[in-house]
PDB file of N, CA and C in Angstrom:
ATOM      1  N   UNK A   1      48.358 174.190   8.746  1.00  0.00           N
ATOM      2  CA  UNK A   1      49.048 174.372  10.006  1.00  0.00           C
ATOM      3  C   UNK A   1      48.853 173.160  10.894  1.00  0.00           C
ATOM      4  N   UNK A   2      47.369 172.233  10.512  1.00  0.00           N
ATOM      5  CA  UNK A   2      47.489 171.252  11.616  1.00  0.00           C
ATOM      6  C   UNK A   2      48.425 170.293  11.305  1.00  0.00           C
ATOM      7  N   UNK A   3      48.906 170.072  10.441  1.00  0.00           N
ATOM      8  CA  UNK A   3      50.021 169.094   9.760  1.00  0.00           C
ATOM      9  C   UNK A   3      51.470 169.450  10.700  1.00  0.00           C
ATOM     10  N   UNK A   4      52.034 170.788  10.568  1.00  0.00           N
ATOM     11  CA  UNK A   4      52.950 171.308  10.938  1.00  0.00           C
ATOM     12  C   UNK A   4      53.552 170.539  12.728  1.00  0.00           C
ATOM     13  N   UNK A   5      52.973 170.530  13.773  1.00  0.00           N
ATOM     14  CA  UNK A   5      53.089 169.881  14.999  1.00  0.00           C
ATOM     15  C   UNK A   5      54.089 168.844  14.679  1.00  0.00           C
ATOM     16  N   UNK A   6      52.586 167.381  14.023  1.00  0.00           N
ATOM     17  CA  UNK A   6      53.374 166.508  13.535  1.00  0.00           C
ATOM     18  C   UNK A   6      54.923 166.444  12.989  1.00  0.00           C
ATOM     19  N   UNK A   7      54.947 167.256  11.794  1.00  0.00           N
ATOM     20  CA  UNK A   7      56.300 166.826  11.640  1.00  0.00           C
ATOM     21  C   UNK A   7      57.648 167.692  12.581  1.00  0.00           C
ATOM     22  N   UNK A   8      57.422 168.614  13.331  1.00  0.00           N
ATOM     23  CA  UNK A   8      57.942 169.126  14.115  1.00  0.00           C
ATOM     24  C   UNK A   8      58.437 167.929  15.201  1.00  0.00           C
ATOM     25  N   UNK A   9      57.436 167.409  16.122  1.00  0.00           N
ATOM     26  CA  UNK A   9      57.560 167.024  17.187  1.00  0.00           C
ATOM     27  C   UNK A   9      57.718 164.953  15.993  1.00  0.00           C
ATOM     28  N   UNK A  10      58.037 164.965  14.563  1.00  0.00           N
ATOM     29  CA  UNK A  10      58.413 163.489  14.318  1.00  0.00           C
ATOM     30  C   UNK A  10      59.740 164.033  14.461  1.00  0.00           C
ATOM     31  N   UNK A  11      60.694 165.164  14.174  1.00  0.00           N
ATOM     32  CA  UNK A  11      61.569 165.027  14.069  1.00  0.00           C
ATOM     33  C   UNK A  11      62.469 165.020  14.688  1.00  0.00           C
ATOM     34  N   UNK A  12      61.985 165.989  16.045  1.00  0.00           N
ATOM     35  CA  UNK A  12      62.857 166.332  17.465  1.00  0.00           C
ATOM     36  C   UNK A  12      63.324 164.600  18.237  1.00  0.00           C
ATOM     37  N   UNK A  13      62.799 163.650  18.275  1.00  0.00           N
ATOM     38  CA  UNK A  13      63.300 162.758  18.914  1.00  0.00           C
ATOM     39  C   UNK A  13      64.444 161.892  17.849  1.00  0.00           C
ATOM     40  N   UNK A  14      63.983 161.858  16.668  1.00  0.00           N
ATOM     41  CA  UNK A  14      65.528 161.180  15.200  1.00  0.00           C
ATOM     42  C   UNK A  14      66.230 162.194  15.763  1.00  0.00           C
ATOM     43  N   UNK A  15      66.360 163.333  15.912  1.00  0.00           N
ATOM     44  CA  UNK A  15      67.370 164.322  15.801  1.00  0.00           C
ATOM     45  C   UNK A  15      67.945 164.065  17.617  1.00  0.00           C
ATOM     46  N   UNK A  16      67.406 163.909  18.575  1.00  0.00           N
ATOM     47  CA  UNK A  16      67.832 163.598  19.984  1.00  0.00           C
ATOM     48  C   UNK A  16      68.311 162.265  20.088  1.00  0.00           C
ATOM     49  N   UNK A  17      68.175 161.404  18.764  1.00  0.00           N
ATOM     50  CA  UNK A  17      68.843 160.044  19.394  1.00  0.00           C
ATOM     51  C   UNK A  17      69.580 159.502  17.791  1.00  0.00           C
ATOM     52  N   UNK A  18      70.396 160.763  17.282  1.00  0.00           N
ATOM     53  CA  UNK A  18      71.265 160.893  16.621  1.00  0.00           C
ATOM     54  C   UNK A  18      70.845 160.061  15.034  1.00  0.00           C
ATOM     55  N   UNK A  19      69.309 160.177  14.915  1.00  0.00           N
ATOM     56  CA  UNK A  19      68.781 159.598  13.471  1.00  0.00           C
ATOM     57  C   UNK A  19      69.120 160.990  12.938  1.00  0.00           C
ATOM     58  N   UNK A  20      69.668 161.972  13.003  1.00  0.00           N
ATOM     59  CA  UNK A  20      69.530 163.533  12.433  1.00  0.00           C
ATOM     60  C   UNK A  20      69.080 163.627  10.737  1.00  0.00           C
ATOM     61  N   UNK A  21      69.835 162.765   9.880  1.00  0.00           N
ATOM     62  CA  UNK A  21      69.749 162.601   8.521  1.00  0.00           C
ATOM     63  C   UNK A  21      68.024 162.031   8.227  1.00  0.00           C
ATOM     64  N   UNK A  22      67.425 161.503   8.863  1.00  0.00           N
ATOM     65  CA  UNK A  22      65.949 161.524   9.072  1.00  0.00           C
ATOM     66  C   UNK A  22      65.045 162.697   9.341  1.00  0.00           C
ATOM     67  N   UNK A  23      65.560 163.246  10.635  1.00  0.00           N
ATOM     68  CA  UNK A  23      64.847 164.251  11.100  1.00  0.00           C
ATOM     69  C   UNK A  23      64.999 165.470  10.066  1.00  0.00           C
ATOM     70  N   UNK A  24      66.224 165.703   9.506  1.00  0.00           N
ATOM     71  CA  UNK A  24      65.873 167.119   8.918  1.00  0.00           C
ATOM     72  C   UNK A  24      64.491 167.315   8.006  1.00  0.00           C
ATOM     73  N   UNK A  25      64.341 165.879   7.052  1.00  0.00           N
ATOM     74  CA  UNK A  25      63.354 166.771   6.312  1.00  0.00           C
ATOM     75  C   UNK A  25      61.767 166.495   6.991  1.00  0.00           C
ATOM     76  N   UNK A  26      62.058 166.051   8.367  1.00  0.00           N
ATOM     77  CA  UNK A  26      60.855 166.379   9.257  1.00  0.00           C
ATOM     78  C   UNK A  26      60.669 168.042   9.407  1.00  0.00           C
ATOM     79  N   UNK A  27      61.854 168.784   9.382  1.00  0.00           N
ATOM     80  CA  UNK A  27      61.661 169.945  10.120  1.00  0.00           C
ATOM     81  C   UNK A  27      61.213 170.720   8.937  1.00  0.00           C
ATOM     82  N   UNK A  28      62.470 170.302   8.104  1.00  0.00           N
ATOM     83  CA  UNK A  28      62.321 171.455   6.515  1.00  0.00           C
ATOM     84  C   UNK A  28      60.476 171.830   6.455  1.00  0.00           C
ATOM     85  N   UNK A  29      60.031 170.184   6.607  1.00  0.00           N
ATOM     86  CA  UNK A  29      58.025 170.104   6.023  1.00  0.00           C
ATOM     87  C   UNK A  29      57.630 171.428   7.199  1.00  0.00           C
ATOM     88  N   UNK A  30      58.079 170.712   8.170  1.00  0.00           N
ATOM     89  CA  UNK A  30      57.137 172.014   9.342  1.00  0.00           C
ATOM     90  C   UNK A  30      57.451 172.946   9.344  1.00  0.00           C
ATOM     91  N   UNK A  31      58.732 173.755   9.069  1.00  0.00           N
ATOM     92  CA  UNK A  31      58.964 174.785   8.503  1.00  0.00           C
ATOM     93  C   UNK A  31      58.081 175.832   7.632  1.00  0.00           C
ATOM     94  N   UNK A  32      58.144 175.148   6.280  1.00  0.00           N
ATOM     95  CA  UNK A  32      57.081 175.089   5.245  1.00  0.00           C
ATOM     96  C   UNK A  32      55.625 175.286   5.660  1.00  0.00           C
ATOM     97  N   UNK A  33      55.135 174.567   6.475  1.00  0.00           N
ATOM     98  CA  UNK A  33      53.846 174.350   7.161  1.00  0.00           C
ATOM     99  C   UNK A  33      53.528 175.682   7.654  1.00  0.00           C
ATOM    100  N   UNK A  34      54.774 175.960   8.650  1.00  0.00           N
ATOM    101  CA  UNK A  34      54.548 176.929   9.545  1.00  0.00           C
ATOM    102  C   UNK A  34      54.659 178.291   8.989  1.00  0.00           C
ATOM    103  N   UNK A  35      55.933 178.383   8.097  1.00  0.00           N
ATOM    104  CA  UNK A  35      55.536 179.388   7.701  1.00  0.00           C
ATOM    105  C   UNK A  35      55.002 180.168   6.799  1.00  0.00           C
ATOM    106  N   UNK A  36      53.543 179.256   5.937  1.00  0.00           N
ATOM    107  CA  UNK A  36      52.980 179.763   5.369  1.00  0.00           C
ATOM    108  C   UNK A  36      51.428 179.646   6.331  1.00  0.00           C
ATOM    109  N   UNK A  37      51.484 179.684   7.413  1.00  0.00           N
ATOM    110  CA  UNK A  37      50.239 179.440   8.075  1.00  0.00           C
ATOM    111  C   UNK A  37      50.469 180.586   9.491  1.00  0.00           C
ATOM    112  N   UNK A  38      51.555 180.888   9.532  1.00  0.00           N
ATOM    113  CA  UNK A  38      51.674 181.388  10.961  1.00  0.00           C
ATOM    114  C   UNK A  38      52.351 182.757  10.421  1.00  0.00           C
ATOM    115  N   UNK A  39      52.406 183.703  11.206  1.00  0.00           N
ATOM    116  CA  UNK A  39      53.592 185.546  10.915  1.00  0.00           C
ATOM    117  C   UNK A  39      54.556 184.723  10.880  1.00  0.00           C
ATOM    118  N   UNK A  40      55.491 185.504  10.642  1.00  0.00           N
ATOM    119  CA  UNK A  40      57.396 185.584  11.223  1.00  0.00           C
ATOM    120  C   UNK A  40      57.600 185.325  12.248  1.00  0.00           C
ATOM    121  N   UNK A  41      56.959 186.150  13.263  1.00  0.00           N
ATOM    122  CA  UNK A  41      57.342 186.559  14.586  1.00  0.00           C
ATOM    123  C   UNK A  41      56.140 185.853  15.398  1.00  0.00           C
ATOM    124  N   UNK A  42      55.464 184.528  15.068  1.00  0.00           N
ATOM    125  CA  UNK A  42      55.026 183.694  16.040  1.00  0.00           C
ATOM    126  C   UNK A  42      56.375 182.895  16.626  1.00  0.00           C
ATOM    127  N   UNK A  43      55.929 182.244  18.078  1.00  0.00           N
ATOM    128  CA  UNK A  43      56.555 181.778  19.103  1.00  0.00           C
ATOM    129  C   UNK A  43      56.883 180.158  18.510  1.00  0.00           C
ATOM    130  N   UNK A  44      56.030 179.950  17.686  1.00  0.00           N
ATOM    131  CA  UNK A  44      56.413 178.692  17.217  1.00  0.00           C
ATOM    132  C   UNK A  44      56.812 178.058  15.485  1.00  0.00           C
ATOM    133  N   UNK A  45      57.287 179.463  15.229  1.00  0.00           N
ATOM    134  CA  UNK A  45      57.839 179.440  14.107  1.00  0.00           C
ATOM    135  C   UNK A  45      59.286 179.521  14.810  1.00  0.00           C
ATOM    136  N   UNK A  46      59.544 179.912  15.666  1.00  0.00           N
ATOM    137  CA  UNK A  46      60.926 180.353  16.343  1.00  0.00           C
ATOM    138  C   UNK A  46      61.479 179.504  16.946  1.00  0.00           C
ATOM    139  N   UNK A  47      60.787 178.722  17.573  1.00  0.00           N
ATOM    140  CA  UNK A  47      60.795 177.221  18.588  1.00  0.00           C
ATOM    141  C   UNK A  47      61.211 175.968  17.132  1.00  0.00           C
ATOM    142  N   UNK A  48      60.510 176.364  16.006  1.00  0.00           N
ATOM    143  CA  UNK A  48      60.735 175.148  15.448  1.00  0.00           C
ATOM    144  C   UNK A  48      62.394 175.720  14.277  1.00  0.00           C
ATOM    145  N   UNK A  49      62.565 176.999  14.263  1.00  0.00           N
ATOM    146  CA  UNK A  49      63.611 177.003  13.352  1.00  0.00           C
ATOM    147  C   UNK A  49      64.829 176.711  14.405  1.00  0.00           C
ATOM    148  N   UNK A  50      64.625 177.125  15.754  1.00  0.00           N
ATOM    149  CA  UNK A  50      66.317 176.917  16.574  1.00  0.00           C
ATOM    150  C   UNK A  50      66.293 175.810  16.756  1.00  0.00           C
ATOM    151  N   UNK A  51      64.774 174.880  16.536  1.00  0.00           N
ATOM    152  CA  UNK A  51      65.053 172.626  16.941  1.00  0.00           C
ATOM    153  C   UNK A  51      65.743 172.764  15.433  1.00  0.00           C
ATOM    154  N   UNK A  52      65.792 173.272  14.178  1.00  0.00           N
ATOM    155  CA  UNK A  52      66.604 172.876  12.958  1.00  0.00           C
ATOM    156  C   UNK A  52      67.476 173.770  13.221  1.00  0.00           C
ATOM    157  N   UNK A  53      67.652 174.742  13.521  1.00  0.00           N
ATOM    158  CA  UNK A  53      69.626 174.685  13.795  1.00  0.00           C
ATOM    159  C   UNK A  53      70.432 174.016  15.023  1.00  0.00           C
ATOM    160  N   UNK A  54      69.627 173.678  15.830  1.00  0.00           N
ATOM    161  CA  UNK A  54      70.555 172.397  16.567  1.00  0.00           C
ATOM    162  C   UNK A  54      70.411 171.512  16.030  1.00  0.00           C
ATOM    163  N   UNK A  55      69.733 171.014  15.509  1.00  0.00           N
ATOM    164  CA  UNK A  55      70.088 170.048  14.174  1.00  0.00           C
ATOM    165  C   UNK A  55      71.292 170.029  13.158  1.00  0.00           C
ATOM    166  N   UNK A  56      71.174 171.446  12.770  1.00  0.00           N
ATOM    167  CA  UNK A  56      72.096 171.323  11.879  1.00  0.00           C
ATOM    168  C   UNK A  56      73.406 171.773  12.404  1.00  0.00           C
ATOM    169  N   UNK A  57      73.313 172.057  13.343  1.00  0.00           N
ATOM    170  CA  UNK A  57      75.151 172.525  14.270  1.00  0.00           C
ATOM    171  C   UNK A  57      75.307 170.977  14.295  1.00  0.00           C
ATOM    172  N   UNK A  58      74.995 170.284  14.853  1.00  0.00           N
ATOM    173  CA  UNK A  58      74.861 168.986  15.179  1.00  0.00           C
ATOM    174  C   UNK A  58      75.374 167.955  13.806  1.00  0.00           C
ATOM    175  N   UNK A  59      75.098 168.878  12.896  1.00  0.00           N
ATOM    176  CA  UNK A  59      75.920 167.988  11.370  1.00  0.00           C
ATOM    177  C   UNK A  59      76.959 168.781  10.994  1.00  0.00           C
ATOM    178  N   UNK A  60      77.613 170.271  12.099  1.00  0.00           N
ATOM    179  CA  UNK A  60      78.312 170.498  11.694  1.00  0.00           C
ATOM    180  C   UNK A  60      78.022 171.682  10.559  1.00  0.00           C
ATOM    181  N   UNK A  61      76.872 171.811  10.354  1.00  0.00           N
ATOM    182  CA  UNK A  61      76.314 172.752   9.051  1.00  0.00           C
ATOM    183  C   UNK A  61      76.384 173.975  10.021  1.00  0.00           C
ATOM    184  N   UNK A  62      77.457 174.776  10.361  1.00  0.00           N
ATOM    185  CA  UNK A  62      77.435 176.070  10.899  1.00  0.00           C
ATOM    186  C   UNK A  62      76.919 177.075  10.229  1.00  0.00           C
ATOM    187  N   UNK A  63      77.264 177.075   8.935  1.00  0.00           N
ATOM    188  CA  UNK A  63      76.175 178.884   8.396  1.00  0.00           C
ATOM    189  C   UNK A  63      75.577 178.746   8.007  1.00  0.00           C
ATOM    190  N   UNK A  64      74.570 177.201   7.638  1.00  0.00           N
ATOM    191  CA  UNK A  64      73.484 177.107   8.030  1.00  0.00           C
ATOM    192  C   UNK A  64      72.606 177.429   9.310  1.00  0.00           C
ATOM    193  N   UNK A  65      73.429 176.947  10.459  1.00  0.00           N
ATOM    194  CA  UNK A  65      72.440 177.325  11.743  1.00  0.00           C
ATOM    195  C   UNK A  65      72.552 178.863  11.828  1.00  0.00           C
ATOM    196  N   UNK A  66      73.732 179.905  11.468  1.00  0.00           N
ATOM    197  CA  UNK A  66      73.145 181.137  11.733  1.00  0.00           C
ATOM    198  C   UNK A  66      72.166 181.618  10.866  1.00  0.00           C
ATOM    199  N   UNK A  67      71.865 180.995   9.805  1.00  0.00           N
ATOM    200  CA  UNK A  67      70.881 181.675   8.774  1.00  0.00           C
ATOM    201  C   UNK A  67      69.737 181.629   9.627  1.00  0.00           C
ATOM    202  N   UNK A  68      69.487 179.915  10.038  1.00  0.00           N
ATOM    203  CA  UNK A  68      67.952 179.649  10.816  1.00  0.00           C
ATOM    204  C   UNK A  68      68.238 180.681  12.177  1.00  0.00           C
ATOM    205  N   UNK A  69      68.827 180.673  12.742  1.00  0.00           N
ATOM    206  CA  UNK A  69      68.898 182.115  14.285  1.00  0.00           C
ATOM    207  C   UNK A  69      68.480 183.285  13.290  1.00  0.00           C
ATOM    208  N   UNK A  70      69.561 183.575  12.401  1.00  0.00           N
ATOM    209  CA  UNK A  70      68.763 185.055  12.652  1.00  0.00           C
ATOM    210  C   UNK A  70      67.383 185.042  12.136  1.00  0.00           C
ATOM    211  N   UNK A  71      66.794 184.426  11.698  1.00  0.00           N
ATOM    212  CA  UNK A  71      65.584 183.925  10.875  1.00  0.00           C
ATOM    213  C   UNK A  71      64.430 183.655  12.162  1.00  0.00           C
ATOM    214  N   UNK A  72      64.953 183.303  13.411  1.00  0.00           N
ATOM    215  CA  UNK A  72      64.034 182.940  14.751  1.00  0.00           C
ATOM    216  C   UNK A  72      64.465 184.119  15.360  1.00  0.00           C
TER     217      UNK A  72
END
């Protein structure tokens, strides 16, 4: 889980200054991280799946981002 932050908070700024094709597999790792270290229904498993579906609305990957919502 201490890994998880990191790639969370490497990916949110590629993804805010349109590196997005970088940032995703920042998030995918913390994802991974998070959710084998944290419940479902922690606050920052939820925080980090809606930063990867504005990510991925952002490429246009729409039923991708509802998978990650209903998933947060």
């Amino acid at each position: 889980m201490r890994d998880s932050p990191v790639y969370h908070d490497s990916g949110r700024p590629r993804s805010t200054t349109g590196r997005l094709a970088e940032a995703e597999p920042l998030y995918v790792r913390a994802i991974d991280i998070i959710e084998k270290a944290l419940p479902g229904d922690h606050p920052n498993f939820a925080i980090t799946l809606d930063n990867y579906a504005r990510l991925l609305d952002a490429l246009d990957r729409h039923e991708e981002v509802a998978v990650q919502r209903a998933r947060a």
